[in-house]
N, C-alpha and C. Protein backbone atom coordinates (compact mmCIF):
# COMPACT_ATOMS: atom_id res chain seq x y z
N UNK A 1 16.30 -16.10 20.98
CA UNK A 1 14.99 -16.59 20.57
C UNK A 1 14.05 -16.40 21.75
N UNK A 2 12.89 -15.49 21.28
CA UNK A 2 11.55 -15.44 22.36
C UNK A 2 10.54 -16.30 22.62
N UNK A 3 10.02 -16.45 23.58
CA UNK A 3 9.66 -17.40 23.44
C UNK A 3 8.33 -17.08 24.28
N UNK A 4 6.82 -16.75 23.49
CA UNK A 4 5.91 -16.73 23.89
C UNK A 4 4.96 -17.25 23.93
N UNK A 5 3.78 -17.37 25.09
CA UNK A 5 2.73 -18.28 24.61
C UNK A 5 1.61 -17.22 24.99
N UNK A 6 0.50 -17.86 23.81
CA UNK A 6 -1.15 -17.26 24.25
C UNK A 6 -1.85 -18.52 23.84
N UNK A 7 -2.39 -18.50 25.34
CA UNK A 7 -3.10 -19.57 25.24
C UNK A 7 -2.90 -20.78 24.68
N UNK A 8 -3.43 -21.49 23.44
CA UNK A 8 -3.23 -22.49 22.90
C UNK A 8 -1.86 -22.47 21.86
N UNK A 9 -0.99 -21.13 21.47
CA UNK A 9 -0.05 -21.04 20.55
C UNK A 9 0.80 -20.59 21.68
N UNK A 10 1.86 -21.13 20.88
CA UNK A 10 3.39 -20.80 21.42
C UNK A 10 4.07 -20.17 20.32
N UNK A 11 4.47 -18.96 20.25
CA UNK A 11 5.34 -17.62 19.56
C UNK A 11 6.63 -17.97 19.61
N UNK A 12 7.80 -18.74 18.83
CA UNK A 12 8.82 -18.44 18.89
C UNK A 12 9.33 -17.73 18.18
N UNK A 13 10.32 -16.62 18.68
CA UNK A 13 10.15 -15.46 17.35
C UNK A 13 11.69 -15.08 18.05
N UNK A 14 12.92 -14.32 16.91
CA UNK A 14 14.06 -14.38 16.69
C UNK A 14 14.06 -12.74 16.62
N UNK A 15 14.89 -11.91 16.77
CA UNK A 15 15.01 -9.96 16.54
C UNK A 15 15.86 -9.62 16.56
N UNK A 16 16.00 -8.85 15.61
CA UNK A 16 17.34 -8.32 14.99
C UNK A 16 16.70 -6.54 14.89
N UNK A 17 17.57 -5.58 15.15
CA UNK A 17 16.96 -4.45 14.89
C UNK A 17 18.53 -3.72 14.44
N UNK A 18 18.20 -2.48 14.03
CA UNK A 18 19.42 -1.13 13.79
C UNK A 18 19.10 -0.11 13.71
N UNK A 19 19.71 1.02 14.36
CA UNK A 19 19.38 2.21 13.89
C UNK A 19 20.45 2.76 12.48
N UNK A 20 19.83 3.72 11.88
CA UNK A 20 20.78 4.00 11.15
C UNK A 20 20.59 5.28 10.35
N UNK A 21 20.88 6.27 10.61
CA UNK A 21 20.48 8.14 10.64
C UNK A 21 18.70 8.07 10.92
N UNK A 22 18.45 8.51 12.03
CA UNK A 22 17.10 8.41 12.40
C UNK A 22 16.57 7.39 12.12
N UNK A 23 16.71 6.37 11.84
CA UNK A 23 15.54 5.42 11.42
C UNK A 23 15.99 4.27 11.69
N UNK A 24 14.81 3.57 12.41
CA UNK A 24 15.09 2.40 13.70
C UNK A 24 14.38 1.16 12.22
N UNK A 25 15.24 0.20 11.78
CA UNK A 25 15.02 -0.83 11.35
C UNK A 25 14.88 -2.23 12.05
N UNK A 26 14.01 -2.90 11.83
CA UNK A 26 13.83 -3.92 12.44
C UNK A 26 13.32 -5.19 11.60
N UNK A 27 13.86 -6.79 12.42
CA UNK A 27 13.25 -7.87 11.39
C UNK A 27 12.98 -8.99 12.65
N UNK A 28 12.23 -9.47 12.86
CA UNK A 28 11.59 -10.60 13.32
C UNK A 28 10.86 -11.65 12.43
N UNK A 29 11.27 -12.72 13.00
CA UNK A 29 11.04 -14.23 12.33
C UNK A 29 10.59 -14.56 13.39
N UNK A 30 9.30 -15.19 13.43
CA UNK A 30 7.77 -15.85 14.37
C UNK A 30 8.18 -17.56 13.79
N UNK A 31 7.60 -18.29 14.78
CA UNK A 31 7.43 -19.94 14.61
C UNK A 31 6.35 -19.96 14.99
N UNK A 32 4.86 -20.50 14.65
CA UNK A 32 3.98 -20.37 15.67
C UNK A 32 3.81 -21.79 15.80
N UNK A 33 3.36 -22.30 16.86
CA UNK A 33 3.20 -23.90 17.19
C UNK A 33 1.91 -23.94 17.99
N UNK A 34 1.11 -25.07 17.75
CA UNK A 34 0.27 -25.37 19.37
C UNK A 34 1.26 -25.73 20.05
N UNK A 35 0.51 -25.26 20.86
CA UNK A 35 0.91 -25.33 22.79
C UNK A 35 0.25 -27.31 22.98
N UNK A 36 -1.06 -27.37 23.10
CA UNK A 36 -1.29 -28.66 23.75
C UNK A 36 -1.56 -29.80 22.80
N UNK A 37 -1.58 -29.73 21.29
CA UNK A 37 -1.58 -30.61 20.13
C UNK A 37 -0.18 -30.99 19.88
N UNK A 38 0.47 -30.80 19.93
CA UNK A 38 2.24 -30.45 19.03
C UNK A 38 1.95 -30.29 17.29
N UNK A 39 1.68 -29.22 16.86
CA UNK A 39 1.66 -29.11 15.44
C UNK A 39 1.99 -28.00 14.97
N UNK A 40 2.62 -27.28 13.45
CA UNK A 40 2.74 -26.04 13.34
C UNK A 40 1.44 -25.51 13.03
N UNK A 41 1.91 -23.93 13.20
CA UNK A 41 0.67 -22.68 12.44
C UNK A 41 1.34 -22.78 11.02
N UNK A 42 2.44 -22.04 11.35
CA UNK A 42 3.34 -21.78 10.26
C UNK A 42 4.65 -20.89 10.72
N UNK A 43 5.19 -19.73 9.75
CA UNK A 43 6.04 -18.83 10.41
C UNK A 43 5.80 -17.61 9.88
N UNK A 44 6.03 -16.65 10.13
CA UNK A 44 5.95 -14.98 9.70
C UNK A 44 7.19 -14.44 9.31
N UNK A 45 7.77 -13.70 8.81
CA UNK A 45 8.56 -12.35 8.50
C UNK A 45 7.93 -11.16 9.21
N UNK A 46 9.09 -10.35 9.59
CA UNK A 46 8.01 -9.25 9.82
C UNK A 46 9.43 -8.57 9.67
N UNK A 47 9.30 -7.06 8.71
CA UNK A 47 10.14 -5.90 8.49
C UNK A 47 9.55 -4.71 9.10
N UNK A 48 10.35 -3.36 9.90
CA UNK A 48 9.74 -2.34 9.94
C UNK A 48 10.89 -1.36 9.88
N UNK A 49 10.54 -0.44 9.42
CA UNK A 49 11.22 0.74 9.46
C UNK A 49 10.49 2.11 10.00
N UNK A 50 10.92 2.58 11.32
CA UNK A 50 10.33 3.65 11.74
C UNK A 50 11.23 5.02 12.01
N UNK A 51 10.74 6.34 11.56
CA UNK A 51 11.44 7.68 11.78
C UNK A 51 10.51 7.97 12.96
N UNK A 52 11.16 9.13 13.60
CA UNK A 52 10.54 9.95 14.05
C UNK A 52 10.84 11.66 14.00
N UNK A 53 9.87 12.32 13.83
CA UNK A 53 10.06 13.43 13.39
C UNK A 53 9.45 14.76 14.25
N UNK A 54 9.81 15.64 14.37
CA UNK A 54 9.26 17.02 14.80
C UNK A 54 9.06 17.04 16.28
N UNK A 55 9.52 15.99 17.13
CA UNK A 55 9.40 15.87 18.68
C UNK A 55 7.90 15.04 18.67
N UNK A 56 7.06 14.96 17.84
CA UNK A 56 5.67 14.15 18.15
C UNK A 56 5.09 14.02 17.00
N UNK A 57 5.28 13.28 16.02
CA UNK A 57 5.46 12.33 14.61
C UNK A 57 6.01 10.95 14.92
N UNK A 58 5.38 10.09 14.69
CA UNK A 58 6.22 8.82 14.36
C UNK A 58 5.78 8.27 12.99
N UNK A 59 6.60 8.46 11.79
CA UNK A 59 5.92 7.41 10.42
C UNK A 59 6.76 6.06 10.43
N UNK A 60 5.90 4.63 9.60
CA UNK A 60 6.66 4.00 9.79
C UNK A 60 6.36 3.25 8.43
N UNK A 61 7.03 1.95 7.99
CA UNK A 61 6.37 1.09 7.03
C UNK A 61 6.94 -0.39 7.52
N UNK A 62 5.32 -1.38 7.50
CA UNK A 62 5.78 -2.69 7.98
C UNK A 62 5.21 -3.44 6.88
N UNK A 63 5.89 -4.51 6.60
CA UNK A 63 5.43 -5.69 5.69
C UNK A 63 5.92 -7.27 7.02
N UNK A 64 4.66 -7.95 6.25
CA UNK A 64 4.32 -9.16 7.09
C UNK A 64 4.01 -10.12 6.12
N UNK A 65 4.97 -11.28 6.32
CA UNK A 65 4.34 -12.49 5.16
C UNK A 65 4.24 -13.70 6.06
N UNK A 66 2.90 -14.33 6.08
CA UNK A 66 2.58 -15.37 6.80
C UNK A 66 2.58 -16.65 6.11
N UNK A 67 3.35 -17.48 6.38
CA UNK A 67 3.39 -18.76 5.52
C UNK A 67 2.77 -19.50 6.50
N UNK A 68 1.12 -20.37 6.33
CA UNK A 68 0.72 -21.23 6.96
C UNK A 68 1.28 -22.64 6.63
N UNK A 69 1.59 -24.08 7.63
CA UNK A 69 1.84 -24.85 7.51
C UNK A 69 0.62 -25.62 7.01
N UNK A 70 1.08 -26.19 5.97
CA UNK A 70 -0.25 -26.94 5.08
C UNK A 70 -0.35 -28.79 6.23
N UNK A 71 -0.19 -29.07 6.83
CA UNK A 71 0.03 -29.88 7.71
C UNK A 71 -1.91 -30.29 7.99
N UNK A 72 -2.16 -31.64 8.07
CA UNK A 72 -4.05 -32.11 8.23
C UNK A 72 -4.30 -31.33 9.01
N UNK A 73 -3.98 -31.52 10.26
CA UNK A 73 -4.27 -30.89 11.69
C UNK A 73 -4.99 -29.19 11.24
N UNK A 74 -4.07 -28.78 11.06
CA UNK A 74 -4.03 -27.40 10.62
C UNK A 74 -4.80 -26.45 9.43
N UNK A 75 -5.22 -27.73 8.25
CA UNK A 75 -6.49 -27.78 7.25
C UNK A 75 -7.71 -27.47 8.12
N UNK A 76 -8.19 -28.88 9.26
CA UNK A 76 -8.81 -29.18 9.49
C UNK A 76 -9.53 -28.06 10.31
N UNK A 77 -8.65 -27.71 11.47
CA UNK A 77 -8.89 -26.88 12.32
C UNK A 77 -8.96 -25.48 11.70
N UNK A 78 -8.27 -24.61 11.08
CA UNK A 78 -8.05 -23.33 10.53
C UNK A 78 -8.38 -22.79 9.13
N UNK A 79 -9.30 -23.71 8.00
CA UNK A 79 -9.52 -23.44 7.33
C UNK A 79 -11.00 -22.34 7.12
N UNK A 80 -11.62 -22.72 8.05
CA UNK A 80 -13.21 -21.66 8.16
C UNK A 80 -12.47 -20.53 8.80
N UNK A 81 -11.99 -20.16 9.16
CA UNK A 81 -11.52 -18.38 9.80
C UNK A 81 -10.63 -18.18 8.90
N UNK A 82 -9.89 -18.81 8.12
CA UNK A 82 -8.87 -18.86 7.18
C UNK A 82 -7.81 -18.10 7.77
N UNK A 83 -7.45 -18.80 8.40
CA UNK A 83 -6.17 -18.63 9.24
C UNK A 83 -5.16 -20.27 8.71
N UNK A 84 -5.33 -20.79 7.95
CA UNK A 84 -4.27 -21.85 7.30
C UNK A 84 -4.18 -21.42 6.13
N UNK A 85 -4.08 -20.38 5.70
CA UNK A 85 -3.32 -19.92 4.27
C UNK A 85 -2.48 -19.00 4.27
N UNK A 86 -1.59 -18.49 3.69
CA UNK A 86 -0.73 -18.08 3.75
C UNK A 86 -1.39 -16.77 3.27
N UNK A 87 -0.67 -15.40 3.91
CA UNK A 87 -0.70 -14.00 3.93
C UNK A 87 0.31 -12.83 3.81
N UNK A 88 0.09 -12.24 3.43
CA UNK A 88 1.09 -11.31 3.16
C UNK A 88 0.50 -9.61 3.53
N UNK A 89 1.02 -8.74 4.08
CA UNK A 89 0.60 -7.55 4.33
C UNK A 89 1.70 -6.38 4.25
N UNK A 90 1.09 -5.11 4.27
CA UNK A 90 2.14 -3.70 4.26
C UNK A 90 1.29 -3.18 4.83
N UNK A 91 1.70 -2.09 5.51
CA UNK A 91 1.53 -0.79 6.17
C UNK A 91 1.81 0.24 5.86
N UNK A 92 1.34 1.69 5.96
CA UNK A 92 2.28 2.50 6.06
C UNK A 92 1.43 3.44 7.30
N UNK A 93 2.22 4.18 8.20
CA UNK A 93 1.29 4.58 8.97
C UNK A 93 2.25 5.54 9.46
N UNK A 94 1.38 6.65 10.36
CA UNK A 94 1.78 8.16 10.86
C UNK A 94 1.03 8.18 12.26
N UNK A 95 1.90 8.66 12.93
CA UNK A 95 1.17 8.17 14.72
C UNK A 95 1.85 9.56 15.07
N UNK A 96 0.72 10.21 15.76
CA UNK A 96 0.86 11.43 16.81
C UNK A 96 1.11 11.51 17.92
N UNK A 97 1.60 12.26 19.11
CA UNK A 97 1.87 11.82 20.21
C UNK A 97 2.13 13.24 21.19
N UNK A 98 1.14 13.48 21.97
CA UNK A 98 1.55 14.69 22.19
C UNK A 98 1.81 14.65 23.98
């Protein structure tokens, strides 16, 4: 377990990865907490699967699901940026590299 901070949040986050014929799989689980309140954000998923191809190609695909902690604190403070609701995302992306 990692264990990061920015600024006012503290990142605890868990990683598991594999390769498996070219393609690097990966899964991380996030905790996010304040740092100087004691309260949650919430927690994340995060999946990726990346190839790489032709000596300077990288494609990949990531999905991200953010479960915010419905907790007052966390209404109160995070509801105008809307960062206390829960999210979900995908990717798909192609990166050059020469």
């Amino acid at each position: 377990m990692a264990r990061l901070s920015f600024g006012a949040i503290r990142d605890k986050a868990a990683i598991a990865g594999y390769g498996l014929s070219g393609i690097q799989l990966s899964g991380v689980y996030h905790r996010f907490l304040s740092d100087p309140d004691s309260y949650d954000y919430g927690y994340e998923w995060n999946l990726l699967a990346e190839r790489s191809f032709s000596s300077h190609f990288l494609a990949g695909l990531k999905w991200a699901d953010y479960h915010a902690d419905h907790n007052a604190t966390n209404l109160a403070r995070n509801s105008a940026a809307s960062q206390a609701f829960d999210l979900t995302r995908f990717w798909v992306y192609l990166q050059f590299s020469y």
